[in-house]
Protein backbone atom coordinates (compact mmCIF):
# COMPACT_ATOMS: atom_id res chain seq x y z
CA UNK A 1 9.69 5.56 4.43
CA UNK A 2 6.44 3.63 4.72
CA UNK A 3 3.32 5.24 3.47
CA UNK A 4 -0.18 5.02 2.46
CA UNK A 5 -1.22 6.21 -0.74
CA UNK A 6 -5.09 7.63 -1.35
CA UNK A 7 -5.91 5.25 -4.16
CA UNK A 8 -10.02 5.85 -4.08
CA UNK A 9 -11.22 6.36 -7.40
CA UNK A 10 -7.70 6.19 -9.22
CA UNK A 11 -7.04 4.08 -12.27
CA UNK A 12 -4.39 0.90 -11.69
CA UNK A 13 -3.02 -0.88 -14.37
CA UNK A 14 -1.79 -4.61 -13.45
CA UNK A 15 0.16 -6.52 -16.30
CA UNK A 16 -0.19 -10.02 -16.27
CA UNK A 17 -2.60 -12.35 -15.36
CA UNK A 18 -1.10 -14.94 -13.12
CA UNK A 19 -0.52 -15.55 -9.51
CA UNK A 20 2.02 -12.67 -9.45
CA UNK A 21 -0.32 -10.37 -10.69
CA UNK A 22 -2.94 -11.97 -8.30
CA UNK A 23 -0.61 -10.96 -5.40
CA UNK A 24 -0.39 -7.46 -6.29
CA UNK A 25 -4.30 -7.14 -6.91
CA UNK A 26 -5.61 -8.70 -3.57
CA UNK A 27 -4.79 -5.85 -1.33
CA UNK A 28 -5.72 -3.70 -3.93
CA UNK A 29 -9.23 -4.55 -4.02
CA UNK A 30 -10.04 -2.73 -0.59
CA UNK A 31 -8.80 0.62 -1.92
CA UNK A 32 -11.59 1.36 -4.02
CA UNK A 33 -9.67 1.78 -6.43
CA UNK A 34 -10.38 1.22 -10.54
CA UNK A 35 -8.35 -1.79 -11.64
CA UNK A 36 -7.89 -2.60 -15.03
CA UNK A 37 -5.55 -6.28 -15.79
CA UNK A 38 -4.19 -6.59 -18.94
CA UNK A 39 -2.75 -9.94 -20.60
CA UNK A 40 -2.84 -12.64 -22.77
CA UNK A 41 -3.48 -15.13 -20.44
CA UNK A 42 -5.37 -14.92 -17.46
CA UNK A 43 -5.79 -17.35 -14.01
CA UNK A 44 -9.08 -18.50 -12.58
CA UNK A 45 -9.08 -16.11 -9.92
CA UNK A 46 -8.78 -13.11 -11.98
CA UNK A 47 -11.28 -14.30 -14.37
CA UNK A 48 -14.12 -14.76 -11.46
CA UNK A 49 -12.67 -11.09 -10.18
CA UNK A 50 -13.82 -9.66 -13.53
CA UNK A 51 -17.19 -11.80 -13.77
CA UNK A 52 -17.83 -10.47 -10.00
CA UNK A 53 -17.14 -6.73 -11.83
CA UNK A 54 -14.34 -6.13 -9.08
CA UNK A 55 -11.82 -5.57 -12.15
CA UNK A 56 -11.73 -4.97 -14.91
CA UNK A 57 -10.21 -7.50 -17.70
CA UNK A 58 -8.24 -6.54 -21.34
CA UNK A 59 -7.46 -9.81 -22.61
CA UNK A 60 -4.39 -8.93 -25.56
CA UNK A 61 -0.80 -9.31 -25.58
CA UNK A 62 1.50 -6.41 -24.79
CA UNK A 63 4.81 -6.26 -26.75
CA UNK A 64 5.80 -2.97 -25.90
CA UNK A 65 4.69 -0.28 -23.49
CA UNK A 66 2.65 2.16 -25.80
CA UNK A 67 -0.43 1.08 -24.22
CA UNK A 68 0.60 3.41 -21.37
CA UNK A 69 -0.33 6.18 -23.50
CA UNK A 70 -4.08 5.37 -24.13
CA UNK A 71 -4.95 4.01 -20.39
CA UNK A 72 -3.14 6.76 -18.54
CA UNK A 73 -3.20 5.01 -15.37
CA UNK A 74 -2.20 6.87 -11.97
CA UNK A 75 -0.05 3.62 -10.82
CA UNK A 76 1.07 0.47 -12.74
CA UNK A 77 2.40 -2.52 -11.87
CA UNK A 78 3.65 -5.18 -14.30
CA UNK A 79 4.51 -8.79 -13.23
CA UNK A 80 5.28 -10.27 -16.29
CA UNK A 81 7.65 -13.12 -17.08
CA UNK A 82 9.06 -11.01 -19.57
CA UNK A 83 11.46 -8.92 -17.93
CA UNK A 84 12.26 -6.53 -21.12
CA UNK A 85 9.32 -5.67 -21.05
CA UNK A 86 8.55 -5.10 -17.42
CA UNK A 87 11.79 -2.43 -17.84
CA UNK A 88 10.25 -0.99 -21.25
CA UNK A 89 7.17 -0.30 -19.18
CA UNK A 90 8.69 1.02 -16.29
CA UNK A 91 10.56 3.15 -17.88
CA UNK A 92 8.22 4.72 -19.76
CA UNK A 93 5.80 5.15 -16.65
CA UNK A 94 8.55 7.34 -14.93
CA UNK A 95 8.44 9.40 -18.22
CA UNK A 96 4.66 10.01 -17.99
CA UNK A 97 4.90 10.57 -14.67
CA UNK A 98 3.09 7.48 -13.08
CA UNK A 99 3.71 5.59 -10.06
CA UNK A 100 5.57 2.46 -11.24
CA UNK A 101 6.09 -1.01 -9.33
CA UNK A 102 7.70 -4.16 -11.00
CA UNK A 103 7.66 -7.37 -9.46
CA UNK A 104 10.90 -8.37 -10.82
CA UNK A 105 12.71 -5.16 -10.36
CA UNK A 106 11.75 -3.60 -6.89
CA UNK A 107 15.18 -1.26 -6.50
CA UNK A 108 14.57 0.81 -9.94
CA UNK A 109 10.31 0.80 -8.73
CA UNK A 110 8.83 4.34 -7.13
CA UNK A 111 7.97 1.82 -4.15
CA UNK A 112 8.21 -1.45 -2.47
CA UNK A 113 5.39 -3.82 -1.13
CA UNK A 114 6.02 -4.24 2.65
CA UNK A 115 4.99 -8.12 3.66
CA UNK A 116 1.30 -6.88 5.83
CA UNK A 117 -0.11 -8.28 8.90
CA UNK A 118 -3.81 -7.73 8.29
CA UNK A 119 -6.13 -7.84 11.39
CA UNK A 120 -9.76 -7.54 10.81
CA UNK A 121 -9.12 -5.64 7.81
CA UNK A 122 -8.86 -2.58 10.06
CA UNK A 123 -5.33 -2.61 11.90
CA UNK A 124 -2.18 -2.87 9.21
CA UNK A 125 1.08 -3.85 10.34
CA UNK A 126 3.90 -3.34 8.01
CA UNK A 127 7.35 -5.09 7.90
CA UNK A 128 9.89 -3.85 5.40
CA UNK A 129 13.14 -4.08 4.34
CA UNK A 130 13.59 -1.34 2.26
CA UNK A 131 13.00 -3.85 -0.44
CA UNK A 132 16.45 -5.27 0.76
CA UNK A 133 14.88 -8.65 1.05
CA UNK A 134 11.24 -9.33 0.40
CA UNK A 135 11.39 -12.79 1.53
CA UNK A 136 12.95 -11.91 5.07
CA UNK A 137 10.11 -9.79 5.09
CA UNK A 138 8.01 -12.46 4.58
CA UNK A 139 9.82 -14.45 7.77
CA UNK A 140 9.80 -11.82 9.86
CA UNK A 141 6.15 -11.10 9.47
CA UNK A 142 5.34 -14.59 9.78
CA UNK A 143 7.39 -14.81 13.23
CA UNK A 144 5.45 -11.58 14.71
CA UNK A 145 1.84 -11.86 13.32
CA UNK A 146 0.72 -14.41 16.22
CA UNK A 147 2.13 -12.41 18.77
CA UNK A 148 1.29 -9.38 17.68
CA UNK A 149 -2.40 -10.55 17.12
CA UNK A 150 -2.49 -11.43 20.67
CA UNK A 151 -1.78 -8.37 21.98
CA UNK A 152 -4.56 -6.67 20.26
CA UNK A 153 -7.75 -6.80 21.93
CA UNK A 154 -11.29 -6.06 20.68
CA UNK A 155 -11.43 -2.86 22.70
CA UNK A 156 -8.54 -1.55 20.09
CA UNK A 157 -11.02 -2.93 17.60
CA UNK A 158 -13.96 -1.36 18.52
CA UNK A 159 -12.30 2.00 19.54
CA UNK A 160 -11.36 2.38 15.97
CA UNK A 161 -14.79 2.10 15.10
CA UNK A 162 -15.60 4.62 17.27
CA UNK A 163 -13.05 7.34 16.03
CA UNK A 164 -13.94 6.64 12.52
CA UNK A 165 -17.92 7.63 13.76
CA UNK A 166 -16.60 10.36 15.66
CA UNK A 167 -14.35 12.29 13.38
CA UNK A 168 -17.50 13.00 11.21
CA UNK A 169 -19.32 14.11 13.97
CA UNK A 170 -16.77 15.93 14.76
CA UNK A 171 -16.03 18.06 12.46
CA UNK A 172 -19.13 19.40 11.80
CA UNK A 173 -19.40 20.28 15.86
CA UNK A 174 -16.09 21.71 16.85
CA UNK A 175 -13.95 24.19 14.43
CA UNK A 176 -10.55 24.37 16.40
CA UNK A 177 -8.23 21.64 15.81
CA UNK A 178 -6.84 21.08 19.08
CA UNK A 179 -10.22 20.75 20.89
CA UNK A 180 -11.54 18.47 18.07
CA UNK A 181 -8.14 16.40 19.26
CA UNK A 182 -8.64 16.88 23.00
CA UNK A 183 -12.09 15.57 22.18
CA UNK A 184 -11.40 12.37 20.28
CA UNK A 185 -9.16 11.44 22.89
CA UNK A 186 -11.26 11.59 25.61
CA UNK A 187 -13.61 9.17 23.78
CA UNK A 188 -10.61 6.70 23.78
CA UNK A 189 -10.68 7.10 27.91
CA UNK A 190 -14.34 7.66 28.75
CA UNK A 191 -15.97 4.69 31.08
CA UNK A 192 -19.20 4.51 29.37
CA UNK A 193 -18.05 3.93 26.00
CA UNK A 194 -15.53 1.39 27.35
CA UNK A 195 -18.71 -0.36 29.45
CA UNK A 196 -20.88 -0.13 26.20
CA UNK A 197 -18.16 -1.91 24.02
CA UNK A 198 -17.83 -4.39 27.02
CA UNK A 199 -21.52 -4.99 26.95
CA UNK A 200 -21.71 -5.21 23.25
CA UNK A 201 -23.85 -2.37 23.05
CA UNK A 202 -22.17 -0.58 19.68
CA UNK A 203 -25.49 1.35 19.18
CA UNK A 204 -25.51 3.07 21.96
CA UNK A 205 -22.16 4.64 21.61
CA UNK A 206 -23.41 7.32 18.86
CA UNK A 207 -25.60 8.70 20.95
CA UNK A 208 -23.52 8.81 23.57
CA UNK A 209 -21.27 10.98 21.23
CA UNK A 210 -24.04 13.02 20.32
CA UNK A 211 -24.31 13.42 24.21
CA UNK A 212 -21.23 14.26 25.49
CA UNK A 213 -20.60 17.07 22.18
CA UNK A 214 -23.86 18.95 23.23
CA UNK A 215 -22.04 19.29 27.04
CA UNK A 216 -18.23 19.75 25.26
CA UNK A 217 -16.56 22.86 26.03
């Protein structure tokens, strides 16, 4: 089962500081999430992610998985050469009831990382393999992110845009579920809004919103 979890304003805990552990931070960064790395050594990238304040940065080196217990993280993920230790801390996590991931050790994780095809940082396309085989993943992705880039156009784009505007307005104009449903997809089939997008007139579609809740029925 593929899911999303909520991770705004949750702590994660990344151990290790090298391109492994740069892997598993990247798509974190867009969760606004709190993310603290902790190692001995650290890469380049993760150093400028901590001078940029996107991270947070605990240079020291972990021999066993106590540290758990003071940073009481809501996920972890350790990618760690050291792959005692990457069990110790696993382990442990399941204990204290935290979400768990190890690089080296998907099958005994509370998840797997699905290889992503990112468009626009707004449409996510996930291919998994039930963390069967992570780098067919990777092929497979690879052999459907042209295609499936191409078949995406920037109506889909912009249309996401405009739900995102329009659930907020909304829910503070309609109270019964369905309607607010039947409403949002009319938006996705209304002329005007698909003229606007066409004309590159984003600005206007608000107030076209605004519009067309004051006549909604």
């Amino acid at each position: 089962m593929i899911i999303s979890l909520n991770l705004q304003n949750k702590k994660v805990c990344i151990v290790g500081g090298g391109n492994e552990s740069l892997k598993r931070l990247t798509p974190l960064l867009k969760e606004n999430c709190n993310i603290t790395v902790i190692s001995e050594s650290i890469n380049k990238q993760i150093k400028n992610l901590a001078l940029r304040k996107k991270i947070l940065l605990k240079k020291t080196k972990l021999d066993d998985a106590k540290f758990l217990e003071k940073e009481k993280p809501f996920m972890i993920i350790t990618t760690t050469n050291n792959n005692k230790l990457n069990l110790e801390i696993l382990k442990k996590a399941k204990k204290m009831k935290i979400i768990a991931y190890s690089s080296d050790n998907p099958v005994q994780s509370d998840f797997s990382n699905p290889a992503i095809i990112d468009y626009e940082k707004i449409i996510e396309i996930a291919v998994f393999t039930g963390g069967k085989s992570p780098i067919m993943s990777k092929k497979i992705k690879e052999q459907l992110e042209k295609s499936l880039k191409k078949s995406i156009s920037r109506e889909d784009i912009e249309q996401i845009k405009i739900q995102m505007i329009a659930r907020s307005l909304v829910k503070n104009s309609i109270d019964d579920q369905n309607k607010r449903k039947e409403f949002l997809n009319s938006l996705a089939m209304d002329k005007k809004i698909k003229q606007l997008i066409k004309d590159g007139q984003g600005k206007k579609i608000e107030k076209h919103i605004i519009a067309m809740l004051r006549d909604w029925k």
